[in-house]
Protein backbone atom coordinates (compact mmCIF):
# COMPACT_ATOMS: atom_id res chain seq x y z
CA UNK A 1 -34.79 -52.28 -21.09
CA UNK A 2 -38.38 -52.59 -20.29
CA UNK A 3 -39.55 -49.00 -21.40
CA UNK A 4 -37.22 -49.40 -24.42
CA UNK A 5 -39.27 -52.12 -25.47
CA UNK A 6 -43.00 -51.05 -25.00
CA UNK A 7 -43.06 -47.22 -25.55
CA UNK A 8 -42.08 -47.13 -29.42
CA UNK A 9 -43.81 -44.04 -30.29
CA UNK A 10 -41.96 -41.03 -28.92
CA UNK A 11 -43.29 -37.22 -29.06
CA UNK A 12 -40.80 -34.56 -27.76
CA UNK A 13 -42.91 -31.16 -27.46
CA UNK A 14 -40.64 -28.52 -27.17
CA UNK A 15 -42.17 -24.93 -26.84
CA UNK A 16 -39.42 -23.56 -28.32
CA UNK A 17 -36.43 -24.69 -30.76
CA UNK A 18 -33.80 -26.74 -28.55
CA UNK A 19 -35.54 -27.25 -25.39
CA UNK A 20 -36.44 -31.02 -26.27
CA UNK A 21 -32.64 -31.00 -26.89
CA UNK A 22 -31.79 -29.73 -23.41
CA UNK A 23 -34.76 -31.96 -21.85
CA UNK A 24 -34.00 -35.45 -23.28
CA UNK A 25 -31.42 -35.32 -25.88
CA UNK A 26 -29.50 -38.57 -24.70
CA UNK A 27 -32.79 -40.13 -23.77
CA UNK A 28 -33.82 -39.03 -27.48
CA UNK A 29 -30.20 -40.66 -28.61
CA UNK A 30 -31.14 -43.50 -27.21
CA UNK A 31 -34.52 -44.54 -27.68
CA UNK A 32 -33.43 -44.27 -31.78
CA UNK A 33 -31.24 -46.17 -31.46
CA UNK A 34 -33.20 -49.10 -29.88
CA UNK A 35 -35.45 -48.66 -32.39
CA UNK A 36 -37.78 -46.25 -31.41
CA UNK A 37 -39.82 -43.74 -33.70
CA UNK A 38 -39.15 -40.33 -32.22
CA UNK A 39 -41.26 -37.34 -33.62
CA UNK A 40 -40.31 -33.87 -32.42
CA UNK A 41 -42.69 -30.61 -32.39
CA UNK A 42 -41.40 -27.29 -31.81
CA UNK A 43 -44.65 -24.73 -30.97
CA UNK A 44 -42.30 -21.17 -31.62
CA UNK A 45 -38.91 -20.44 -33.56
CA UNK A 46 -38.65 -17.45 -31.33
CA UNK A 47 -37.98 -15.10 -34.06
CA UNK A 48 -38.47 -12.34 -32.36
CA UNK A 49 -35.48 -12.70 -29.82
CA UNK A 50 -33.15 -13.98 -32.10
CA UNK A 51 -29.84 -12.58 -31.50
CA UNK A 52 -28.14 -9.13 -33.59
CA UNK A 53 -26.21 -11.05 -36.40
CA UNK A 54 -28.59 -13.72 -37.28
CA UNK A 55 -31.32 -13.81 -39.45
CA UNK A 56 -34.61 -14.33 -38.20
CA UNK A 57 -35.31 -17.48 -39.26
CA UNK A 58 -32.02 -19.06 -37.79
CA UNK A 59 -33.58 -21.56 -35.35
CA UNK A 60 -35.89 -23.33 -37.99
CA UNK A 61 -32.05 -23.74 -39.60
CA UNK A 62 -31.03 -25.08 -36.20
CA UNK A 63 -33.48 -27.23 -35.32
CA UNK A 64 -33.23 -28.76 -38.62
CA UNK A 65 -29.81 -29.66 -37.93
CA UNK A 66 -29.73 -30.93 -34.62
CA UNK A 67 -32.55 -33.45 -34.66
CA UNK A 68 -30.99 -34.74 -37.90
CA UNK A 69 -27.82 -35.03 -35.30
CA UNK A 70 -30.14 -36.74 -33.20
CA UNK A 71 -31.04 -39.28 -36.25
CA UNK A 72 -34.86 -38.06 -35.94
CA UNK A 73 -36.57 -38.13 -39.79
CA UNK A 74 -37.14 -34.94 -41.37
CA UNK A 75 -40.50 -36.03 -42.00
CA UNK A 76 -41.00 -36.28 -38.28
CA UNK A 77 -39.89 -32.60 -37.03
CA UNK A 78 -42.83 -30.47 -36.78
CA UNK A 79 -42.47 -26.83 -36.88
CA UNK A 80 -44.90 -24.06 -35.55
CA UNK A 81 -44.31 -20.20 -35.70
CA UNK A 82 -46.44 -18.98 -32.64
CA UNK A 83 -44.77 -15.69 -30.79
CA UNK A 84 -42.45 -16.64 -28.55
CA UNK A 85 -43.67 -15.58 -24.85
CA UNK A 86 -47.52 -15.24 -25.86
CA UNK A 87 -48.61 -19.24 -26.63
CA UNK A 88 -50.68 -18.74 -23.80
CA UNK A 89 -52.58 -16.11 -26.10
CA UNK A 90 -53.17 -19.35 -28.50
CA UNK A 91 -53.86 -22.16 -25.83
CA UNK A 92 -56.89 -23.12 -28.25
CA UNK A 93 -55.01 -23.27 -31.58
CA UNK A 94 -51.73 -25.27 -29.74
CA UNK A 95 -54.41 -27.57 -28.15
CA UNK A 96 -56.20 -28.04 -31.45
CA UNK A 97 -52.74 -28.91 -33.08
CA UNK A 98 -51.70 -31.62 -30.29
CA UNK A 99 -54.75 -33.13 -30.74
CA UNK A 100 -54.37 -33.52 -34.34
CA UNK A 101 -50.65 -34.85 -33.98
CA UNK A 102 -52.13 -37.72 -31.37
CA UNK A 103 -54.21 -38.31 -33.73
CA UNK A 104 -51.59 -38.93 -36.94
CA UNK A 105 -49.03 -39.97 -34.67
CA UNK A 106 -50.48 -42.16 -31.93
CA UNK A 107 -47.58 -41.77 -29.28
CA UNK A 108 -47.00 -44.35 -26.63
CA UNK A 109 -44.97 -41.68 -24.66
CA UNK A 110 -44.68 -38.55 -24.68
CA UNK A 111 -42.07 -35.80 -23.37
CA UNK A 112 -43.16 -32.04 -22.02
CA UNK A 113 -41.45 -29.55 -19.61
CA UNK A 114 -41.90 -30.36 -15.98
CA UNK A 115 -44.95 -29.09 -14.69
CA UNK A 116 -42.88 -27.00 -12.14
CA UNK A 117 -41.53 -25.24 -15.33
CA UNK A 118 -41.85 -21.18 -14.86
CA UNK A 119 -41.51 -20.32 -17.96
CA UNK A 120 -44.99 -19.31 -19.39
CA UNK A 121 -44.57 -20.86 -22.70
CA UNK A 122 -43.13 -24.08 -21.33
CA UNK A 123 -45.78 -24.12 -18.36
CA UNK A 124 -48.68 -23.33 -21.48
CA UNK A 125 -47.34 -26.31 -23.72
CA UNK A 126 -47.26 -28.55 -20.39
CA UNK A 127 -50.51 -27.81 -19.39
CA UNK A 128 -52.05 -28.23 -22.91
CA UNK A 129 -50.21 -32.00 -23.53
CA UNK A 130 -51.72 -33.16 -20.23
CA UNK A 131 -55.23 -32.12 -21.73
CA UNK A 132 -54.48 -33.47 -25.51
CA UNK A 133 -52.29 -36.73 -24.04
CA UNK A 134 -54.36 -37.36 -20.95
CA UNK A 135 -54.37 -41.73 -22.01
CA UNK A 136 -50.64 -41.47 -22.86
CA UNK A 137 -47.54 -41.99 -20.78
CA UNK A 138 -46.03 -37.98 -20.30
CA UNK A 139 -42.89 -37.61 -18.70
CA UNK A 140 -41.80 -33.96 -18.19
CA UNK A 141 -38.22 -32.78 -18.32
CA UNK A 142 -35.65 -31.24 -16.19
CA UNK A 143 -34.61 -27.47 -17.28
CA UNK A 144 -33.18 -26.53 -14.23
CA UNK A 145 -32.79 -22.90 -14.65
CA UNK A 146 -37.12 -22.66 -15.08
CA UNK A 147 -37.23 -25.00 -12.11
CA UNK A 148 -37.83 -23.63 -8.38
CA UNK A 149 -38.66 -27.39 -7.67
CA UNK A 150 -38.28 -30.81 -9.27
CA UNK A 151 -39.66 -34.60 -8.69
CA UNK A 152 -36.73 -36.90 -10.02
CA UNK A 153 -39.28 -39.67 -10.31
CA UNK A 154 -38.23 -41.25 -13.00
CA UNK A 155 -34.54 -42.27 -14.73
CA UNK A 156 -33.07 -43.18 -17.93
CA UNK A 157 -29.83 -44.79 -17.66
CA UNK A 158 -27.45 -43.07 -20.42
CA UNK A 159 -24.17 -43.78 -22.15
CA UNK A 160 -21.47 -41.26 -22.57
CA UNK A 161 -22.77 -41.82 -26.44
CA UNK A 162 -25.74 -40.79 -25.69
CA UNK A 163 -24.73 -37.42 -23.93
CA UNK A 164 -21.74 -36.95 -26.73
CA UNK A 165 -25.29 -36.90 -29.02
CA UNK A 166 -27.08 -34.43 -27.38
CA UNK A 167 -24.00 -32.03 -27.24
CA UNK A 168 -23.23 -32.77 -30.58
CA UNK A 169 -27.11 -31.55 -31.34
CA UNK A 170 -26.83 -28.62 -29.09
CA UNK A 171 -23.96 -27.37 -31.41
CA UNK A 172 -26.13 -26.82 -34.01
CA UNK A 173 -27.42 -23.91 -32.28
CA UNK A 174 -25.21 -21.39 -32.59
CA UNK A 175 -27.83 -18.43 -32.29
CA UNK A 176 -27.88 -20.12 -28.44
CA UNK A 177 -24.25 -20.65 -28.01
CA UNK A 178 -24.01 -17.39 -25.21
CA UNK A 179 -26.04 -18.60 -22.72
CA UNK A 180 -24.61 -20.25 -19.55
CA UNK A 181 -26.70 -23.46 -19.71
CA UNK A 182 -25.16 -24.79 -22.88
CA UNK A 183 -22.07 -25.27 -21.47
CA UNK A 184 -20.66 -28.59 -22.24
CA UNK A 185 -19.33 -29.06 -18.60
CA UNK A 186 -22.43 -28.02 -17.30
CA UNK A 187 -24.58 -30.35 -19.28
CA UNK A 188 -22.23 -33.58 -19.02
CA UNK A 189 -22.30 -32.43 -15.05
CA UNK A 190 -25.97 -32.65 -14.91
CA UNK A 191 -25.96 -35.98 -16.51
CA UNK A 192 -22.95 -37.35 -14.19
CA UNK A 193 -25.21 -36.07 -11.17
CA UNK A 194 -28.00 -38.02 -12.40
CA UNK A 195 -26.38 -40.59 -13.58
CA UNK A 196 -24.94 -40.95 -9.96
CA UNK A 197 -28.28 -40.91 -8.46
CA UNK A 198 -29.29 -44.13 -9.57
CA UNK A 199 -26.06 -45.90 -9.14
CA UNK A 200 -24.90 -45.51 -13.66
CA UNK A 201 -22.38 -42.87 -14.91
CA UNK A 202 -24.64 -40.97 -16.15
CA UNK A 203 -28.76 -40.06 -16.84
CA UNK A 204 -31.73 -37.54 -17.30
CA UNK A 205 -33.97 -37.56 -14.99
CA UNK A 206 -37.73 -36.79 -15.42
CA UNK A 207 -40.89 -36.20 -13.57
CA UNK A 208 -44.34 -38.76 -13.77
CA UNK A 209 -47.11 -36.65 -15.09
CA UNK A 210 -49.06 -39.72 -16.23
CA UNK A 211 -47.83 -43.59 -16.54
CA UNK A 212 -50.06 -46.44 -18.33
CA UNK A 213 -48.65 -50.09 -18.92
């Protein structure tokens, strides 16, 4: 697959823990294992609306554990504690750190929320990448509960391997486990809509913020 082969430098940035999961999991799942190097950043471990029951720092646990389900390198999660709800406060700092990372990293692609994404952490995070990443390919991806709208303008063909992956990796959060979007039939449903969409079984389906050959 053409993309497989020229973007080999993935960043996921997920504003919080398990929304690069929900995004692109299978994509994830299967740029690795074309041979991709896929570094994931999470910008908040929402401590502070952690569910009664499990200690505060459970979704550094869980994030932990699903990219390693996801066969992304420990050495390539990176892990920030900024409040969840208020990284618009800290625009500067989580600008300052992207820049740094395309510095170290130098992605040939990388993966944000949709910029139709409502949530004001997501839509902060989105709006900071397309400063920091402005000469890299950026893709943003489909939450449809944040989404009043969404441009399916671009594909990635998937595997039911791929989507067994990502719910295998969205396991790992138990904290999460209660809320209506992690159900398995509702996830392998999006996928089999998208997948349908462009004539496969099943896909994720982004939209172009920025595309360079």
């Amino acid at each position: 697959m053409y993309i497989m082969q020229t973007k080999k430098r993935i960043l996921i940035l997920a504003p919080h823990t398990d929304d690069g999961e929900f995004g692109c999991g299978g994509t994830i799942s299967k740029f690795i294992e074309e041979g991709a190097e896929v570094f994931y950043v999470a910008f908040s471990c929402a401590e502070e609306s952690v569910p009664k029951g499990f200690p505060k720092d459970i979704l550094e646990t869980e994030v932990k554990k699903a990219t390693s389900v996801l066969e992304i390198k420990p050495e390539n999660l990176f892990i920030y504690k900024y409040p969840v709800r208020k990284l618009s406060y800290h625009r500067q700092e989580i600008l300052e750190n992207m820049v740094h990372l395309n510095k170290k990293i130098k992605p040939d692609l990388v993966f944000t929320p949709s910029k139709y994404d409502v949530h004001q952490d997501h839509y902060t995070v989105t709006q900071e990448a397309m400063r920091a990443f402005k000469f890299t390919s950026l893709l943003g991806y489909e939450l449809p509960w944040n989404n009043y709208v969404f441009e399916t303008t671009c594909f990635v063909h998937l595997e039911e391997k791929h989507i067994e992956k990502k719910l295998e990796s969205l396991k790992c959060y138990r904290s999460q486990i209660g809320r209506k979007y992690s159900s398995e039939d509702y996830i392998k449903g999006l996928a089999l809509t998208r997948g349908i969409q462009v004539g496969g079984k099943f896909a994720e389906t982004f939209n172009v913020l920025r595309w360079i050959m």
